[in-house]
N, C-alpha and C. Protein backbone atom coordinates (compact mmCIF):
# COMPACT_ATOMS: atom_id res chain seq x y z
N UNK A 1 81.35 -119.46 6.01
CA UNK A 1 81.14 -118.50 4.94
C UNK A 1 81.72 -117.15 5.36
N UNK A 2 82.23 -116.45 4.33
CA UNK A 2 83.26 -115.13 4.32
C UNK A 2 82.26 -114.50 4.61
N UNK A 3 82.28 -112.85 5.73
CA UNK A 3 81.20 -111.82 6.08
C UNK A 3 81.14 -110.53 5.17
N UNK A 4 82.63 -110.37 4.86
CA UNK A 4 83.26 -109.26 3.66
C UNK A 4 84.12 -109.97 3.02
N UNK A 5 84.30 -109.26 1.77
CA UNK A 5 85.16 -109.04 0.57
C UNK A 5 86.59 -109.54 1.08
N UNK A 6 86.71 -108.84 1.95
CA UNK A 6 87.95 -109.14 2.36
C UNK A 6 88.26 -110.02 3.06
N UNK A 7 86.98 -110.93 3.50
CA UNK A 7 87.41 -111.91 4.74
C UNK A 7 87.69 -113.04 3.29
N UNK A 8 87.47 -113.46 2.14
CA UNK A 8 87.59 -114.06 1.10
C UNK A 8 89.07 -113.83 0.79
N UNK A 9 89.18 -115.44 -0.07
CA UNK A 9 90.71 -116.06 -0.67
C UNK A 9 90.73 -115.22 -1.67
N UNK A 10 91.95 -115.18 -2.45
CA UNK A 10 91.94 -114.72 -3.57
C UNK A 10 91.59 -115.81 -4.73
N UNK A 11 91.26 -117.09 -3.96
CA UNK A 11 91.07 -118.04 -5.09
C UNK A 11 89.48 -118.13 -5.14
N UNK A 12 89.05 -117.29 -3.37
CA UNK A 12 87.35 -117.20 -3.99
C UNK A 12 86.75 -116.56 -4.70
N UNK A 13 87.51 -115.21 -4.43
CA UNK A 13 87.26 -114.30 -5.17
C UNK A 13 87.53 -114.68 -6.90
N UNK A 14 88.26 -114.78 -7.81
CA UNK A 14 88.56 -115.30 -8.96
C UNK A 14 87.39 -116.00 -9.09
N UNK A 15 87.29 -117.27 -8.34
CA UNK A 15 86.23 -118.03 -8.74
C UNK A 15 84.93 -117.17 -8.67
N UNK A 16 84.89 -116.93 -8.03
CA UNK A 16 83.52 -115.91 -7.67
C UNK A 16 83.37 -115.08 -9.15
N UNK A 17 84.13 -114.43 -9.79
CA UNK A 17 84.48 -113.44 -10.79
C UNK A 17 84.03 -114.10 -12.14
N UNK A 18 84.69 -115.56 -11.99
CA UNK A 18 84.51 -116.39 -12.82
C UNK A 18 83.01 -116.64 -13.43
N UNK A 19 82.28 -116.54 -12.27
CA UNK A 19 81.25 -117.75 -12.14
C UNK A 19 80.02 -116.48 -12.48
N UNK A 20 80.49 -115.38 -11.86
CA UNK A 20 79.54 -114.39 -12.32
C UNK A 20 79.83 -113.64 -13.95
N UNK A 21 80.80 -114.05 -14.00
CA UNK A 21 81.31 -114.01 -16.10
C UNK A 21 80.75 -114.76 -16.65
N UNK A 22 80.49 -115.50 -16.30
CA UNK A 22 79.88 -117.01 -17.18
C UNK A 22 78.46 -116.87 -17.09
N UNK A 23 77.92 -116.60 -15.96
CA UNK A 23 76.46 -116.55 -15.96
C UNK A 23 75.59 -115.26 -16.48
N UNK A 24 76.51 -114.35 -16.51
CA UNK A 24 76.04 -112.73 -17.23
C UNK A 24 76.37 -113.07 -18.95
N UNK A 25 77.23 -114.04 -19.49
CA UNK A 25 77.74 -114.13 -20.73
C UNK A 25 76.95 -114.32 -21.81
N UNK A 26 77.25 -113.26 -22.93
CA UNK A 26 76.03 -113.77 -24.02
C UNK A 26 77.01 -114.58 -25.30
N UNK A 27 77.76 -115.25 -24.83
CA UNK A 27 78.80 -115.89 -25.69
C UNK A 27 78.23 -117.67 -25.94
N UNK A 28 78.88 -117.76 -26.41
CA UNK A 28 78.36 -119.50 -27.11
C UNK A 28 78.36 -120.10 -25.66
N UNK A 29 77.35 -121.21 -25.79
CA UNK A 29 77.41 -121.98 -24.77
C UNK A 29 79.06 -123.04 -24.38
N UNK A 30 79.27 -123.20 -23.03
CA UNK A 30 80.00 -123.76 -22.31
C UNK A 30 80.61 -124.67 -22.97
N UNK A 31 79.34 -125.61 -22.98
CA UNK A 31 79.54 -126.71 -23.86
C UNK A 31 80.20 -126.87 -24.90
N UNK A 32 80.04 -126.06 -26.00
CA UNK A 32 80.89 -125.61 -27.61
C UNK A 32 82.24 -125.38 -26.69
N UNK A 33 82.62 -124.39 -25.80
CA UNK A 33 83.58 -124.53 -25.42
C UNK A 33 84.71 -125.01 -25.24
N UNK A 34 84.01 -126.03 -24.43
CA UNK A 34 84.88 -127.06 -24.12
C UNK A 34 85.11 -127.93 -24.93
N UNK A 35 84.36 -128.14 -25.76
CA UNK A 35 84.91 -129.10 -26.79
C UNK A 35 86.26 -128.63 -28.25
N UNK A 36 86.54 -127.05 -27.69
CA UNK A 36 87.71 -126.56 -28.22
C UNK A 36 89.14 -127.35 -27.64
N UNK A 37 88.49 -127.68 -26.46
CA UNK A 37 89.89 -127.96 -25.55
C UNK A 37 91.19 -127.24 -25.54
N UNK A 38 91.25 -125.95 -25.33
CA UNK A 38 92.20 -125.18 -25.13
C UNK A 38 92.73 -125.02 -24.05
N UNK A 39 94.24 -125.24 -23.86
CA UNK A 39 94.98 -125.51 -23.06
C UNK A 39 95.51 -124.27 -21.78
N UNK A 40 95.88 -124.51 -20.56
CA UNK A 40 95.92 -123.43 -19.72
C UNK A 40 97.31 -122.62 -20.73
N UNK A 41 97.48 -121.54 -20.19
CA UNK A 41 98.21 -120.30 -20.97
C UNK A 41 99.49 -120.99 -20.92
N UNK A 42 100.07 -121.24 -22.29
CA UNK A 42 101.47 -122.13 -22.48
C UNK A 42 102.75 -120.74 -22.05
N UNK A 43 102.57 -119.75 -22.73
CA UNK A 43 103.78 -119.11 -22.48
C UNK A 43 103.54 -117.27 -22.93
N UNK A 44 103.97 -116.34 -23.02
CA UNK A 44 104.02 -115.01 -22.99
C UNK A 44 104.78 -114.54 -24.18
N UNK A 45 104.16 -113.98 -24.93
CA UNK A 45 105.34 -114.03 -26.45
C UNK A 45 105.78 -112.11 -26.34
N UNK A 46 106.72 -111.55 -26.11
CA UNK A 46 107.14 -110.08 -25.40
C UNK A 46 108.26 -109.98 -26.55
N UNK A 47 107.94 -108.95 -26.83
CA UNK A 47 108.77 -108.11 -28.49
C UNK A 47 109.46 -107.11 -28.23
N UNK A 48 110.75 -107.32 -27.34
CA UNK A 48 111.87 -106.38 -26.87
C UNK A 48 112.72 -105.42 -27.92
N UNK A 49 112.78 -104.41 -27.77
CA UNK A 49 113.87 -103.63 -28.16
C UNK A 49 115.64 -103.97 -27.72
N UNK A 50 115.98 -104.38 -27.08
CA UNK A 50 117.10 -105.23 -26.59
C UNK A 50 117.25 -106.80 -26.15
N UNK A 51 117.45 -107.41 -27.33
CA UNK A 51 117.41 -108.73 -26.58
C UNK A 51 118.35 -109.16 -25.59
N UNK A 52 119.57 -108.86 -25.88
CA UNK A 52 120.69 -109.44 -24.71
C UNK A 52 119.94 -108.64 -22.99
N UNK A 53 119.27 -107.53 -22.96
CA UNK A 53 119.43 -106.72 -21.70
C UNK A 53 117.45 -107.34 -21.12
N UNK A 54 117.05 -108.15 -22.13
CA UNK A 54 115.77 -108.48 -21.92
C UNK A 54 116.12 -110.19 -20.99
N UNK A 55 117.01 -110.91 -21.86
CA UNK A 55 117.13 -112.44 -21.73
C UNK A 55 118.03 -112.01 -20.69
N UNK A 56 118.77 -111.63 -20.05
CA UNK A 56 119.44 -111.05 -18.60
C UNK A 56 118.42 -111.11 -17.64
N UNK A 57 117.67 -110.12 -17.96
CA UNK A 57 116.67 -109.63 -17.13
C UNK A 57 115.53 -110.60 -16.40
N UNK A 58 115.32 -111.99 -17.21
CA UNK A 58 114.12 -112.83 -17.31
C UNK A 58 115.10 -113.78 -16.70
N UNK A 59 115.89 -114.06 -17.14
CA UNK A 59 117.10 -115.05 -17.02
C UNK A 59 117.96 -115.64 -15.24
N UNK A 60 118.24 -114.31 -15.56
CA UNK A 60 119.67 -114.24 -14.67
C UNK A 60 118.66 -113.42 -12.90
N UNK A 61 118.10 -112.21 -13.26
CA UNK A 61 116.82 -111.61 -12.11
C UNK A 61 116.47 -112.21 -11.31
N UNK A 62 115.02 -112.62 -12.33
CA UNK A 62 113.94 -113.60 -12.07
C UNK A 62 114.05 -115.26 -12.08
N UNK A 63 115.22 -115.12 -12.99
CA UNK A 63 115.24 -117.17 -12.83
C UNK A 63 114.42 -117.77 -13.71
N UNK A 64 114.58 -117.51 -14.59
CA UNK A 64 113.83 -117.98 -15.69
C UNK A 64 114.97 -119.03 -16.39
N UNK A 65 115.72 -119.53 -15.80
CA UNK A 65 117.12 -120.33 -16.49
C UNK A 65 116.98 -121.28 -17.01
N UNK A 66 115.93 -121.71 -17.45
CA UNK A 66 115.90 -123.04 -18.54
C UNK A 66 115.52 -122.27 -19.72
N UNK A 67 116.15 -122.45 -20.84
CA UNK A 67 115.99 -122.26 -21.92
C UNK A 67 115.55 -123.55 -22.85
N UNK A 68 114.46 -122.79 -23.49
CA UNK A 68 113.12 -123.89 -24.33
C UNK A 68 114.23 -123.62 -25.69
N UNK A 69 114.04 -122.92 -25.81
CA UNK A 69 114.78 -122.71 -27.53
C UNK A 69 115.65 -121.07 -27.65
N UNK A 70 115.97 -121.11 -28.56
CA UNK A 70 117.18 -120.03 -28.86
C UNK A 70 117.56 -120.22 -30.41
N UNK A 71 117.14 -119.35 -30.72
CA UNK A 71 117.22 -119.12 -32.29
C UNK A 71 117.01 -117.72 -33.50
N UNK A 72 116.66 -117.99 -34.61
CA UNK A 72 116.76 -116.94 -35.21
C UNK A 72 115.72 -117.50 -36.32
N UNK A 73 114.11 -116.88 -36.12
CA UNK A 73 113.42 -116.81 -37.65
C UNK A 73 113.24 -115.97 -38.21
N UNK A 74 113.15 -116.56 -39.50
CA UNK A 74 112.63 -115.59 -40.71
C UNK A 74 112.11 -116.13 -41.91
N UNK A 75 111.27 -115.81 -42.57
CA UNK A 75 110.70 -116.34 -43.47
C UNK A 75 109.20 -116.30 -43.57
N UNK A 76 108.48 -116.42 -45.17
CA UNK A 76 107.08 -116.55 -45.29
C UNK A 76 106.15 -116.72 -44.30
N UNK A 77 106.33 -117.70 -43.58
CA UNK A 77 105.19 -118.44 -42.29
C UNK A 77 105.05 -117.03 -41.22
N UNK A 78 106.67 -116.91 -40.27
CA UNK A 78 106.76 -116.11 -39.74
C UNK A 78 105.72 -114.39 -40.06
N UNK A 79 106.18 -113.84 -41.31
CA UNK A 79 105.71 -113.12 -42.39
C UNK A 79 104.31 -112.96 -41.96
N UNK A 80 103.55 -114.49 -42.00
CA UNK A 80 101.98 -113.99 -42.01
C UNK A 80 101.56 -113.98 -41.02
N UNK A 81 102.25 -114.54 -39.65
CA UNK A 81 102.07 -114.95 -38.49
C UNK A 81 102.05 -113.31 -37.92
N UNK A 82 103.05 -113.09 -38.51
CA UNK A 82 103.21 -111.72 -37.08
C UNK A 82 102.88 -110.27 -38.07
N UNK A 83 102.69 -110.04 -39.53
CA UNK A 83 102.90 -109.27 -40.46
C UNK A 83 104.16 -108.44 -40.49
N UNK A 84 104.76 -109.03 -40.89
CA UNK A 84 106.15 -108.46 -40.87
C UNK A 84 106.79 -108.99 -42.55
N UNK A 85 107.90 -108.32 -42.86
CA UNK A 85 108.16 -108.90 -44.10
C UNK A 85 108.98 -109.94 -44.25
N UNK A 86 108.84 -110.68 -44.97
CA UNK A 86 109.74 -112.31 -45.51
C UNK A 86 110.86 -112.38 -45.11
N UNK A 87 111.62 -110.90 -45.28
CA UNK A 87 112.97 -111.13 -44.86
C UNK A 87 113.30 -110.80 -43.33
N UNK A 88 112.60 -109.78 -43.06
CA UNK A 88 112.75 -109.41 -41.40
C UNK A 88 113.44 -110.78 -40.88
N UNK A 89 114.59 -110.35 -39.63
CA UNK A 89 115.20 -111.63 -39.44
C UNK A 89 114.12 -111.42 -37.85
N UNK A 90 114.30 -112.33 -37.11
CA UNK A 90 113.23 -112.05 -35.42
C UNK A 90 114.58 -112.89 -34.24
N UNK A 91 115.20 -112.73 -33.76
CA UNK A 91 116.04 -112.91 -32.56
C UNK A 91 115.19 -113.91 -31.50
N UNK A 92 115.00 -114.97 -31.10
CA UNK A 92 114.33 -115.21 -30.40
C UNK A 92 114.89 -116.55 -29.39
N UNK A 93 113.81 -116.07 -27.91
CA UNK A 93 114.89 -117.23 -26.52
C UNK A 93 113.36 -117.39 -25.83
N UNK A 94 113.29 -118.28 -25.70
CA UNK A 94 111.75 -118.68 -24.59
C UNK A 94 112.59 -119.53 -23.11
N UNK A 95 111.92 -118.95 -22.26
CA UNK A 95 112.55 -118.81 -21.03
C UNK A 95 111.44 -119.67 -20.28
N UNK A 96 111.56 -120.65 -19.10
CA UNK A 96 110.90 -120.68 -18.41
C UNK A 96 111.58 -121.47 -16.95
N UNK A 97 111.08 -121.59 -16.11
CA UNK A 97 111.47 -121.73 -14.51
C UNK A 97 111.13 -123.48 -14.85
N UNK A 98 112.08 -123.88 -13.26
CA UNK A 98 111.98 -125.50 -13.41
C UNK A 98 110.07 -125.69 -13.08
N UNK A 99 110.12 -127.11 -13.58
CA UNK A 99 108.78 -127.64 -13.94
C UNK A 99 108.18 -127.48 -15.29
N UNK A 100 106.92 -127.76 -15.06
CA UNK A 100 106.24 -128.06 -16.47
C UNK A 100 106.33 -127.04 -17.82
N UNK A 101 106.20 -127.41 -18.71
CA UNK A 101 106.35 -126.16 -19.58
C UNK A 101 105.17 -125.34 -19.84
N UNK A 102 104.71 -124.41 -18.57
CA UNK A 102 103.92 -123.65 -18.69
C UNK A 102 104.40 -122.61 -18.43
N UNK A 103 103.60 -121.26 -18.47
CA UNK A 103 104.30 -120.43 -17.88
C UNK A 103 105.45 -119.54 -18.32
N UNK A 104 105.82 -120.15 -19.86
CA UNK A 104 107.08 -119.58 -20.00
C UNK A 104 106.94 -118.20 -20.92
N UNK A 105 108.20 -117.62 -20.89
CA UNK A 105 108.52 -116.14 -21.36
C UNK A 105 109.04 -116.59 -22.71
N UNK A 106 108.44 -116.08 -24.16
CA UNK A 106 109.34 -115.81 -25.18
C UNK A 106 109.87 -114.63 -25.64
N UNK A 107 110.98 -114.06 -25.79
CA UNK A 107 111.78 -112.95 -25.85
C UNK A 107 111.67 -112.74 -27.26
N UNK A 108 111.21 -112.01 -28.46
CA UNK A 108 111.42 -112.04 -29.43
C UNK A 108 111.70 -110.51 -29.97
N UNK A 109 113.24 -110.31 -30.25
CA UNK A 109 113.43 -108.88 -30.97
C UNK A 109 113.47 -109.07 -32.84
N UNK A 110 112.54 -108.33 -33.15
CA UNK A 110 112.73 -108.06 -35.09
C UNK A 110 114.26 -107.15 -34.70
N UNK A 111 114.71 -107.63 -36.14
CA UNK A 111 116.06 -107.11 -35.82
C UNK A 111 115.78 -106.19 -37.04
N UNK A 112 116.26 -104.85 -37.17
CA UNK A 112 116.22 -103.78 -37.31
C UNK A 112 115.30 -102.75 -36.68
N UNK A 113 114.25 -101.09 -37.24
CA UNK A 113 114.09 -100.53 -36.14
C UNK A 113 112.47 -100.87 -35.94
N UNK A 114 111.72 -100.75 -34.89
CA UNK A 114 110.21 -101.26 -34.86
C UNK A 114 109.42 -100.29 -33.57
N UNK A 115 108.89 -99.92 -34.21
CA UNK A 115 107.85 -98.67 -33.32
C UNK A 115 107.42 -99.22 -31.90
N UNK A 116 107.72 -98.80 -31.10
CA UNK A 116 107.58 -99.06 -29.72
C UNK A 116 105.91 -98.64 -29.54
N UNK A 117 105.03 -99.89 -28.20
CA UNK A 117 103.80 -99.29 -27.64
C UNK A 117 104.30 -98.02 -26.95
N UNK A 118 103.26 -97.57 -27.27
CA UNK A 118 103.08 -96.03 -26.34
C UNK A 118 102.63 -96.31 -25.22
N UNK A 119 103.14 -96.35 -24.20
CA UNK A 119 102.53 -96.67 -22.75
C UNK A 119 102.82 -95.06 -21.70
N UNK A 120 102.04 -94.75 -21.19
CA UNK A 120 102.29 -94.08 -20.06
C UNK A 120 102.65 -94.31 -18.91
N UNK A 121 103.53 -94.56 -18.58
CA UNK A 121 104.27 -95.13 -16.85
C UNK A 121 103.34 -94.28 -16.36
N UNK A 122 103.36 -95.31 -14.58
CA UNK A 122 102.44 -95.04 -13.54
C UNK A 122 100.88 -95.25 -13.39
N UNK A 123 100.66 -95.32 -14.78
CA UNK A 123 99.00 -96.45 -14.83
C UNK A 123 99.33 -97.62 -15.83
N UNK A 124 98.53 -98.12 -15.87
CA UNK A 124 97.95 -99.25 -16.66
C UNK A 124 96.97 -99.23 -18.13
N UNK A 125 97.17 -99.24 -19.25
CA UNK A 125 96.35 -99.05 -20.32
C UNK A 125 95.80 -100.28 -20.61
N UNK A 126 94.36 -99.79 -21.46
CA UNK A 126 93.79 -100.86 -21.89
C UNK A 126 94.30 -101.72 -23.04
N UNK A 127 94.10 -103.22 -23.08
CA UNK A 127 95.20 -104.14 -23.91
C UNK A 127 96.51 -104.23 -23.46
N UNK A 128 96.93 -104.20 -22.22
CA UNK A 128 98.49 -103.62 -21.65
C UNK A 128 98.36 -104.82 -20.90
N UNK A 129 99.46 -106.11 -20.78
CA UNK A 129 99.68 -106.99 -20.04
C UNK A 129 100.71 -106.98 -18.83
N UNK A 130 100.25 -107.43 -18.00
CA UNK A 130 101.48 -107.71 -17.13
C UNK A 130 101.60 -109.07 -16.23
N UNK A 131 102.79 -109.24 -16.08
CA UNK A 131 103.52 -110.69 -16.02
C UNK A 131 103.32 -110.61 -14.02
N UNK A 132 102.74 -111.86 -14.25
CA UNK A 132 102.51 -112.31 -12.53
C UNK A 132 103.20 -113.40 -12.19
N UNK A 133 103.72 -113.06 -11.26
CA UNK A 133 105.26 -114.32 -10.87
C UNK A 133 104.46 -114.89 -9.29
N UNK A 134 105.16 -115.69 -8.44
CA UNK A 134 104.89 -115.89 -7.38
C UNK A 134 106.18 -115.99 -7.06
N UNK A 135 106.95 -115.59 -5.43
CA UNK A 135 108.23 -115.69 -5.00
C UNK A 135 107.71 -115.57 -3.29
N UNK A 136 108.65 -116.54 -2.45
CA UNK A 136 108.43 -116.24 -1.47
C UNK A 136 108.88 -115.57 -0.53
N UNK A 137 110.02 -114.74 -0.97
CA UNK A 137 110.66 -113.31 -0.28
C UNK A 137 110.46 -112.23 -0.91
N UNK A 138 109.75 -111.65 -0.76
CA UNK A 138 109.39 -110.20 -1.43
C UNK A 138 110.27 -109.38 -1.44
N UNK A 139 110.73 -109.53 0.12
CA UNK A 139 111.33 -108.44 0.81
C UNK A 139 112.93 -108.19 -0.43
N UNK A 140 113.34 -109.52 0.13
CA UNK A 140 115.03 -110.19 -0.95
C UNK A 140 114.35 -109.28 -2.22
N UNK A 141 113.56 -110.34 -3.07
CA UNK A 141 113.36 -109.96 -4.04
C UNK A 141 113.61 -108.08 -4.68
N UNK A 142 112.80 -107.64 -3.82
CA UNK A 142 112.47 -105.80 -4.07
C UNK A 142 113.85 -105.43 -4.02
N UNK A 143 114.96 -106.06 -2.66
CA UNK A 143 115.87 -105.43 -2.76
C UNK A 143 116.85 -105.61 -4.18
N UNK A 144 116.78 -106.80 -4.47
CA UNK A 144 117.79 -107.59 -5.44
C UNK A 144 117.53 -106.54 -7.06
N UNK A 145 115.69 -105.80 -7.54
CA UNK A 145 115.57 -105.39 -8.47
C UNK A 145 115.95 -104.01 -8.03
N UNK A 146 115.99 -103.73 -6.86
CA UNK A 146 116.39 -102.04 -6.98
C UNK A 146 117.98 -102.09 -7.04
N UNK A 147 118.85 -103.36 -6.74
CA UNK A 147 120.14 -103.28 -6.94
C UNK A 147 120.65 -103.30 -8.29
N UNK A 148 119.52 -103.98 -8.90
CA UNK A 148 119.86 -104.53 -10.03
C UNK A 148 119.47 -102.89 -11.22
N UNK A 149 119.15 -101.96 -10.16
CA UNK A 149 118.72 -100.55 -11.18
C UNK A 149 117.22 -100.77 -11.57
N UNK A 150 116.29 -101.19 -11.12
CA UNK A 150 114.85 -101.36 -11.71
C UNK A 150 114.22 -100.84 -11.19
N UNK A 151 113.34 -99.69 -11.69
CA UNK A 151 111.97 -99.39 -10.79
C UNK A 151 111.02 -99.75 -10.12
N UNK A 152 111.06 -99.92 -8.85
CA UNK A 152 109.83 -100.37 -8.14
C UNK A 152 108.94 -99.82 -7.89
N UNK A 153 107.88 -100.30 -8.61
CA UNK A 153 106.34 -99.05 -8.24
C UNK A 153 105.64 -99.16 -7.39
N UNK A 154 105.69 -100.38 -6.71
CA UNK A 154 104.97 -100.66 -5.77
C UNK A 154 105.52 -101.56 -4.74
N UNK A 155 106.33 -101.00 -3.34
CA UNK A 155 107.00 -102.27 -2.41
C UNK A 155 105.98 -102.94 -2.14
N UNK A 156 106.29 -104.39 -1.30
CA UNK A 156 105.73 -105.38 -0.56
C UNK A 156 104.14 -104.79 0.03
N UNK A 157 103.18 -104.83 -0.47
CA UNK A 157 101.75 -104.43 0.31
C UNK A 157 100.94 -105.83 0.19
N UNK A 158 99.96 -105.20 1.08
CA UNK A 158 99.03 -106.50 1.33
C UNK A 158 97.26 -105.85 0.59
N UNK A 159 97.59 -106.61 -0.72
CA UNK A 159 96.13 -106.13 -1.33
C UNK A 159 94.80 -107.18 -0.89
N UNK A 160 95.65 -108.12 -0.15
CA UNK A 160 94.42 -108.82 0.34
C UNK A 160 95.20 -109.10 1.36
N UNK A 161 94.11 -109.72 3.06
CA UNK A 161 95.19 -109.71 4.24
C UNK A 161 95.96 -111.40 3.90
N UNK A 162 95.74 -112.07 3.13
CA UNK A 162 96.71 -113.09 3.17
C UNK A 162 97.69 -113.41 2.35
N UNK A 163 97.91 -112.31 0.82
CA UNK A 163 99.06 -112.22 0.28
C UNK A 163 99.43 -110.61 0.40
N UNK A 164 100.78 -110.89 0.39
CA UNK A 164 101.67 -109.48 -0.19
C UNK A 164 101.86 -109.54 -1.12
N UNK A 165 101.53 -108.00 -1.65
CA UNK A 165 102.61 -108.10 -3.50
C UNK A 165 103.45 -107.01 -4.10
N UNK A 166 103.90 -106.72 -5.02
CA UNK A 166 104.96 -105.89 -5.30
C UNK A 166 104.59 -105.74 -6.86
N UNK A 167 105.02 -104.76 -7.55
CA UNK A 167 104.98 -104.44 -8.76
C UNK A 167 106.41 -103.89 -8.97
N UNK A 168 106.70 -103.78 -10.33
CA UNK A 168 108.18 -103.00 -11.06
C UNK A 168 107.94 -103.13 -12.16
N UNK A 169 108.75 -102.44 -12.85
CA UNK A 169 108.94 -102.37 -14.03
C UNK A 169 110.23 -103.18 -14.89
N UNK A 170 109.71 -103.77 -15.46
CA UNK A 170 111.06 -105.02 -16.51
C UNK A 170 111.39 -103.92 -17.60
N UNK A 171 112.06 -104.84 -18.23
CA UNK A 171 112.43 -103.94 -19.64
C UNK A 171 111.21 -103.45 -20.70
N UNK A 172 111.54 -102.32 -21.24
CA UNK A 172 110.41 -102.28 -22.57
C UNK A 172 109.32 -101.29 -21.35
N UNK A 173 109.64 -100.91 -20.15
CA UNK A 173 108.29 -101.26 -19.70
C UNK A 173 107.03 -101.90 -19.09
N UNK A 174 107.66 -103.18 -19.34
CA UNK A 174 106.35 -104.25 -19.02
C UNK A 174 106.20 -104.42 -16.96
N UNK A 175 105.06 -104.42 -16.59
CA UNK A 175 104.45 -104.28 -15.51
C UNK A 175 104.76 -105.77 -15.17
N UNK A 176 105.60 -106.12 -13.91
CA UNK A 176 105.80 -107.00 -12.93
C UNK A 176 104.93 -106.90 -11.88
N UNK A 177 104.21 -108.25 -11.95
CA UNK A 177 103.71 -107.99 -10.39
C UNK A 177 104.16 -109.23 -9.76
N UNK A 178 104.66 -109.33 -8.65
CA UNK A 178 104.85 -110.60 -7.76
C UNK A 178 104.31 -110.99 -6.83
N UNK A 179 103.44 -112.21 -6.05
CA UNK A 179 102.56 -112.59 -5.53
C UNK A 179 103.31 -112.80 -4.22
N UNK A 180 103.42 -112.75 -3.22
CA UNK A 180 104.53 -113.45 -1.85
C UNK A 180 103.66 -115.10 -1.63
N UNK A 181 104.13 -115.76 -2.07
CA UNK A 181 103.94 -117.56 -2.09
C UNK A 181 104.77 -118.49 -1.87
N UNK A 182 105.19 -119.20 -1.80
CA UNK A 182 105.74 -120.54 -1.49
C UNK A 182 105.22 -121.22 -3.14
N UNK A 183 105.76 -121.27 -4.01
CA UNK A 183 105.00 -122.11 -5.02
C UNK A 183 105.93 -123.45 -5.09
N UNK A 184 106.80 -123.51 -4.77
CA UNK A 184 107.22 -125.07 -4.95
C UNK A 184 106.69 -126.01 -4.53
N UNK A 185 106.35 -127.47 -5.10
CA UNK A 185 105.85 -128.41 -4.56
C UNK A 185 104.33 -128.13 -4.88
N UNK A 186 103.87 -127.33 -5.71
CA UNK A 186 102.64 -127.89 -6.34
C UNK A 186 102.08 -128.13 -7.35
C-alpha cells in the first residue's frame, strides 16, 4: 500500500477519484446506468477556423494518418444537430492513429465566418477541453512542435514521479497535453 499521494499510479489515483465520485453522487443509481451502455469516448468533434492548417497539424505532426472520412455536409439533419442553417456548407476529415477506432479527431470547419471561443492563453477555462495523446519521446516530440512553429507551454516535467508530460498549443488554441508512454501493443 502507497504512504503518499505521490507514492500512487496515476491509474490509482483516477480510480481512487472515480470511486470517491460515485460514492459522494446524488445521480441515478449505477445500475440505470449501465444499462445505457454507453460506449468508451469514440472520437473529439473540434470546429477549426482553418481546415487545411488544422488536418496538417493532426495529420502530418501528431500522426493522426488514417483518415475515417473526408467530406462535405450540409443540410436539415446537420441544421438541427449543430444549429446552424440548412444551407451552411461544414468541411469535414476525422483523423485517427493505427488501431481501433477510438480515439479519433474530427476536424470540422462551417465554411463561411463563425465567432471564435474566447479563451485566454496561459490558463485553462471552465468547459475548455484538451486533447491527451501518449508518445514515447517527449524529448523528439517538443523538439519536432517547436520546429514545426508551435507553442510549448509546458516542456517534458514529471507531474507524477513515473510519467513525464508536456503541454502546447494546436491550432484554434486547443491545449495538448502528452503523456511520455510506450502505448503500442496494448
Amino acid at each position: 500500500m502507497p504512504d503518499t499521494i505521490s507514492d500512487l499510479s496515476r491509474r490509482q489515483l483516477f480510480a481512487a477519484a472515480a470511486a470517491a465520485g460515485a460514492v459522494s453522487s446524488l445521480s441515478a443509481p449505477a445500475q440505470a446506468a449501465s444499462e445505457l451502455d454507453v460506449s468508451r469516448l469514440v472520437r473529439t468533434a473540434l470546429f477549426v477556423s482553418d481546415f487545411a492548417k488544422s488536418k496538417a497539424f493532426y495529420k502530418d505532426l501528431l500522426g493522426l494518418d488514417q483518415i475515417v472520412f473526408e467530406g462535405v455536409f450540409q443540410g436539415d439533419v446537420l441544421a438541427r444537430l449543430l444549429g446552424l442553417k440548412a444551407t451552411d456548407k461544414v468541411d469535414a476529415c476525422i483523423l485517427k492513429a493505427e488501431g481501433p477506432a477510438y480515439g479519433m479527431i474530427g476536424l470540422f470547419h462551417v465554411q463561411g465566418s463563425r465567432p471564435k471561443v474566447r479563451k485566454k492563453r496561459g490558463t485553462v477555462s471552465v468547459g475548455e477541453g484538451v486533447l491527451v495523446f501518449y508518445a514515447p519521446k517527449l524529448d523528439l516530440l517538443t523538439e519536432r512542435v517547436r520546429a514545426a512553429g508551435w507553442e510549448v507551454v509546458c516542456p517534458p516535467v514529471n507531474l507524477t514521479p513515473r510519467f513525464r508530460e508536456m503541454t502546447f498549443y494546436g491550432p484554434d488554441d486547443q491545449l495538448i497535453n502528452v503523456i511520455e508512454r510506450d502505448h503500442k501493443g496494448q
